[in-house]
Protein backbone atom coordinates (compact mmCIF):
# COMPACT_ATOMS: atom_id res chain seq x y z
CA UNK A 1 -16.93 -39.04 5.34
CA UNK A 2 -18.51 -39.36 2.39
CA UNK A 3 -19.33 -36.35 0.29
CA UNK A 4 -21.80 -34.85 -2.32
CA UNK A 5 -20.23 -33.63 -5.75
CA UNK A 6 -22.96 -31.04 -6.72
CA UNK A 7 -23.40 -27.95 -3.92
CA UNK A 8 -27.28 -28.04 -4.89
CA UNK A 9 -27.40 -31.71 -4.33
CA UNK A 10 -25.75 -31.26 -1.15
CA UNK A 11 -28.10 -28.24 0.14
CA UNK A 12 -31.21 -29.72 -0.84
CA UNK A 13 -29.85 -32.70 1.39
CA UNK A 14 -29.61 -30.77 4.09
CA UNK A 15 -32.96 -29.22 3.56
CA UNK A 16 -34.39 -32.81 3.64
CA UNK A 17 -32.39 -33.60 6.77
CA UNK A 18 -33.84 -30.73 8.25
CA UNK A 19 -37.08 -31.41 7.35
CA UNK A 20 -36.97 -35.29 8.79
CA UNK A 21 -35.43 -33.88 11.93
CA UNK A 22 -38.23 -31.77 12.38
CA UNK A 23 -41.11 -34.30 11.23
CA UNK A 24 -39.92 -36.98 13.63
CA UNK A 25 -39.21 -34.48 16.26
CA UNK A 26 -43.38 -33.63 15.85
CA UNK A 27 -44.51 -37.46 15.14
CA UNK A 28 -43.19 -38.85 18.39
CA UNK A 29 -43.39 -37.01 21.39
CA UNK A 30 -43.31 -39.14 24.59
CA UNK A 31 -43.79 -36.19 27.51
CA UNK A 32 -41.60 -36.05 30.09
CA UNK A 33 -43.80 -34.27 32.85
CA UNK A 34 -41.01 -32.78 35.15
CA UNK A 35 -39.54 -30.38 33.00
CA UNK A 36 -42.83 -29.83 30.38
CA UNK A 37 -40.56 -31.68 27.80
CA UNK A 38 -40.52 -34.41 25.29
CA UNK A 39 -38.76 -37.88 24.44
CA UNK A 40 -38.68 -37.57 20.23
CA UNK A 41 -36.39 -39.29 17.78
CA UNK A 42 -35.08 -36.34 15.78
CA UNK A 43 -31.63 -36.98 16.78
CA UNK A 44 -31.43 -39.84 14.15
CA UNK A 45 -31.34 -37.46 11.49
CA UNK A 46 -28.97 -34.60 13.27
CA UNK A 47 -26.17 -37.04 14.14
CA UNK A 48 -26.69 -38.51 10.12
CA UNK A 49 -26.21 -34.55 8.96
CA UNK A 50 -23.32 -34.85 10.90
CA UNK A 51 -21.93 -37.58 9.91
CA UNK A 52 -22.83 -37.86 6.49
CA UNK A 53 -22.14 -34.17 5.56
CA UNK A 54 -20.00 -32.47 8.16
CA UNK A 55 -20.70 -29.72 11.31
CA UNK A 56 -22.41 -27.19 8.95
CA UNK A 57 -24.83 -29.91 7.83
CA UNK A 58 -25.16 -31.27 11.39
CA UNK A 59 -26.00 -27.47 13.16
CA UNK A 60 -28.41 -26.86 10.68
CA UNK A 61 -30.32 -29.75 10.71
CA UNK A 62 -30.46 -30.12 14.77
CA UNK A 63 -30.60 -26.37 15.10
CA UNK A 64 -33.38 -25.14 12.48
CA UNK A 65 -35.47 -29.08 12.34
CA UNK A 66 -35.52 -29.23 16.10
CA UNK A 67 -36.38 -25.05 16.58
CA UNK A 68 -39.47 -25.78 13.93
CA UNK A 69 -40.65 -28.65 16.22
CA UNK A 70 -40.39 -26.87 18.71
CA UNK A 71 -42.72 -24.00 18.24
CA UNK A 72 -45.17 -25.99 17.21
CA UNK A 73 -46.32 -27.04 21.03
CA UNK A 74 -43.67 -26.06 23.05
CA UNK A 75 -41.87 -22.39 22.32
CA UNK A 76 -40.21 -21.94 25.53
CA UNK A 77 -37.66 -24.31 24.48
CA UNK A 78 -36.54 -23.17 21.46
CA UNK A 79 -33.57 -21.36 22.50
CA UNK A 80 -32.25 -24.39 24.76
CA UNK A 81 -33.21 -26.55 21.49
CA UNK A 82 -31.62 -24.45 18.87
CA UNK A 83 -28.30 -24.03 20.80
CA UNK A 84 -28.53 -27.85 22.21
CA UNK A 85 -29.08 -29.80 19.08
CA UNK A 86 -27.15 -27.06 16.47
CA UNK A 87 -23.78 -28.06 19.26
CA UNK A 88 -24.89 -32.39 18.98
CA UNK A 89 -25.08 -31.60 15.21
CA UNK A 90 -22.01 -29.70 15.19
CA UNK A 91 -19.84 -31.36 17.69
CA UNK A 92 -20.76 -34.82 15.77
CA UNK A 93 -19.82 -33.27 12.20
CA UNK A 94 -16.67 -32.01 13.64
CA UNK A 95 -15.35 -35.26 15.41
CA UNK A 96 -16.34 -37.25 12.20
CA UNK A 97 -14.29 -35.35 9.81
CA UNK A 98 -11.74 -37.81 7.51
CA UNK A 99 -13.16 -40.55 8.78
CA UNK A 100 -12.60 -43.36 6.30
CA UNK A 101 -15.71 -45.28 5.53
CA UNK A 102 -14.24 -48.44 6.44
CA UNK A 103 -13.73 -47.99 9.83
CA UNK A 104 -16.46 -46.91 12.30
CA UNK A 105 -14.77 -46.20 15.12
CA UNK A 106 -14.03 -42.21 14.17
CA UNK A 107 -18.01 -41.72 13.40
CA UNK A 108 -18.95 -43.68 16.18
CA UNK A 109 -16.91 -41.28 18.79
CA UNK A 110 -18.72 -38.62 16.73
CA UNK A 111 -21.88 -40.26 17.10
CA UNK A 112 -21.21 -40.91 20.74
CA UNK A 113 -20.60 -37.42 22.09
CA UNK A 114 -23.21 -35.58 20.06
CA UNK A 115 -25.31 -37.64 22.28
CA UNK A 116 -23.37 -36.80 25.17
CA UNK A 117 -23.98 -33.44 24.21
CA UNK A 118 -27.62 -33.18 23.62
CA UNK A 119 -28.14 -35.04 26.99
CA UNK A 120 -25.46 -32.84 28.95
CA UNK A 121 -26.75 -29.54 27.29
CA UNK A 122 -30.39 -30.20 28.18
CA UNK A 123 -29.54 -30.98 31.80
CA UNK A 124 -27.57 -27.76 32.05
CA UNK A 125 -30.53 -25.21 30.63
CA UNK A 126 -33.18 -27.24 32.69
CA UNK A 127 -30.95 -27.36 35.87
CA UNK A 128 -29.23 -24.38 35.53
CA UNK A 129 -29.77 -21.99 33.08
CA UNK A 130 -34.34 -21.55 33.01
CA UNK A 131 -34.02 -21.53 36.48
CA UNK A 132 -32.67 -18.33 36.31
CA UNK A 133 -33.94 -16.98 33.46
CA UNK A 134 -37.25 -17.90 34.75
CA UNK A 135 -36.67 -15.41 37.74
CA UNK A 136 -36.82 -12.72 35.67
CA UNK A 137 -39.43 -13.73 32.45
CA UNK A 138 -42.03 -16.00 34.39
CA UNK A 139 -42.62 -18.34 31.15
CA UNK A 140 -39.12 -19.71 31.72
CA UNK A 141 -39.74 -21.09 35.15
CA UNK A 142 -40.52 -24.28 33.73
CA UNK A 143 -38.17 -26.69 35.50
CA UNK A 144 -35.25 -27.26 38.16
CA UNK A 145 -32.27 -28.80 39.36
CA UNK A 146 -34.73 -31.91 40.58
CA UNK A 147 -36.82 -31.88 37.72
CA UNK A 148 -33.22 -31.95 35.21
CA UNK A 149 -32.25 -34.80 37.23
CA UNK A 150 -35.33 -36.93 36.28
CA UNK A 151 -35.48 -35.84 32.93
CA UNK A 152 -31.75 -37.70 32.68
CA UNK A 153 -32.86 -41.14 32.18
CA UNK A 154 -35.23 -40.07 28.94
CA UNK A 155 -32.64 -37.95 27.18
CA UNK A 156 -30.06 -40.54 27.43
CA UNK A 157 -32.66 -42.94 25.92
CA UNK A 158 -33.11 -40.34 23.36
CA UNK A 159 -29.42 -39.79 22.93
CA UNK A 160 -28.62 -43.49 22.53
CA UNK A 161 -31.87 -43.91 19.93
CA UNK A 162 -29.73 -40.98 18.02
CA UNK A 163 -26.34 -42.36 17.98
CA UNK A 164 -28.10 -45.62 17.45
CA UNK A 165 -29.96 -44.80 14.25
CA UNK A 166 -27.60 -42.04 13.04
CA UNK A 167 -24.83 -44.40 12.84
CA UNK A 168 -26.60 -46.47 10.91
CA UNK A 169 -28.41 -44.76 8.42
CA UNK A 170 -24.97 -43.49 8.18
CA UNK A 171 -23.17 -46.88 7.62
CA UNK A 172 -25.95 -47.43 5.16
CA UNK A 173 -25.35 -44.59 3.17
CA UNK A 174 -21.44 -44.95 3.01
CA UNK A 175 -21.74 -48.81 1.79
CA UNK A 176 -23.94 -47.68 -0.81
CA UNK A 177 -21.79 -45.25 -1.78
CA UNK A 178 -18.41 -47.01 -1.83
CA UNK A 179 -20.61 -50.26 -3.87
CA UNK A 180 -21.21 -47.31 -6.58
CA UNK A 181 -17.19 -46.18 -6.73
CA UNK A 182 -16.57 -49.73 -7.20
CA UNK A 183 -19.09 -50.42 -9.58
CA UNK A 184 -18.07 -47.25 -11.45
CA UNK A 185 -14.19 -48.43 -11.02
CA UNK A 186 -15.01 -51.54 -12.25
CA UNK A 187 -16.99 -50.12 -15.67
CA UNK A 188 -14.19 -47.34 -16.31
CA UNK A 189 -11.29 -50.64 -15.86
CA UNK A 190 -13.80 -52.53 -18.22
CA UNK A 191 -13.59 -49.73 -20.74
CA UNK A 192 -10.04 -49.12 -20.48
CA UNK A 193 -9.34 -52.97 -20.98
């Protein structure tokens, strides 16, 4: 995983990361009619926190990005959103720790089940968990089991355009930044010689 030296570098990262999560969250939004959802292309940037800067980077920027979408449009999901995309951010950060830059394997597991995860998560509050909460505060019945089912097909589109994108933005970012070692390597060895 490749790392940022400076702690202010690295936070206003993750304040950018947030940001684009949210932005592209807002800028495409494909409804999905049966649960009074959306298709979007946030998850790019969550599983890149994640990958690129570890679970604390990947909550935040699929928690707090997606949540700001969110209530700009559709409210009633922010708590399925925050918990859903804070876990793909999260889960992918977690499974990506050590990895070596060479090898994409690690990552892409990572990648992989943060999808999973957002896909999974959604079915379960759609399916499951507003069901029931919608029993008791009315602005919560928004979906069901049937409805979940339907909305499958464009989360694990969305979920695949994540792991997609993430992972290579990612790869992007980790052969720039082993180029610059070597460069760097290469000038000290110069100096030295």
């Amino acid at each position: 995983m490749t790392r940022i030296k400076s702690r202010f570098a690295e936070t206003a990262v993750i304040a950018a990361l947030t940001a684009l999560t949210a932005v592209t969250t807002m800028l495409v939004r494909v409804p999905i009619p049966a649960t009074n959802g959306y298709f979007n292309i946030g998850d790019v940037f969550i599983i890149l926190a994640g990958l690129w800067l570890g679970p604390r980077a990947g909550f935040i920027a699929g928690a707090f990005g997606s949540a700001i979408a969110d209530s700009i449009g559709f409210p009633v999901y922010i708590p399925a959103t925050f918990i859903v995309k804070g876990f793909e951010g999260w889960i992918t950060g977690m499974l990506a720790r050590h990895a070596t830059t060479g090898s994409i394997m690690r990552p892409g597991l990572a990648a992989v089940t943060g999808g999973l995860s957002m896909v999974a998560g959604y079915y379960i509050f759609e399916a499951y968990i507003y069901p029931m909460i919608g029993q008791h505060i009315p602005m919560f019945n928004i979906t069901d089991p049937g409805a979940a089912f339907i909305a499958l097909f464009p989360n694990a589109v969305q979920g695949i355009s994540g792991i997609i994108g993430g992972l290579a933005l990612w790869k992007a970012i980790a052969s720039g930044s082993q180029t610059s070692n070597d460069n760097n390597e290469q000038s000290v060895a110069g100096q030295n010689g």
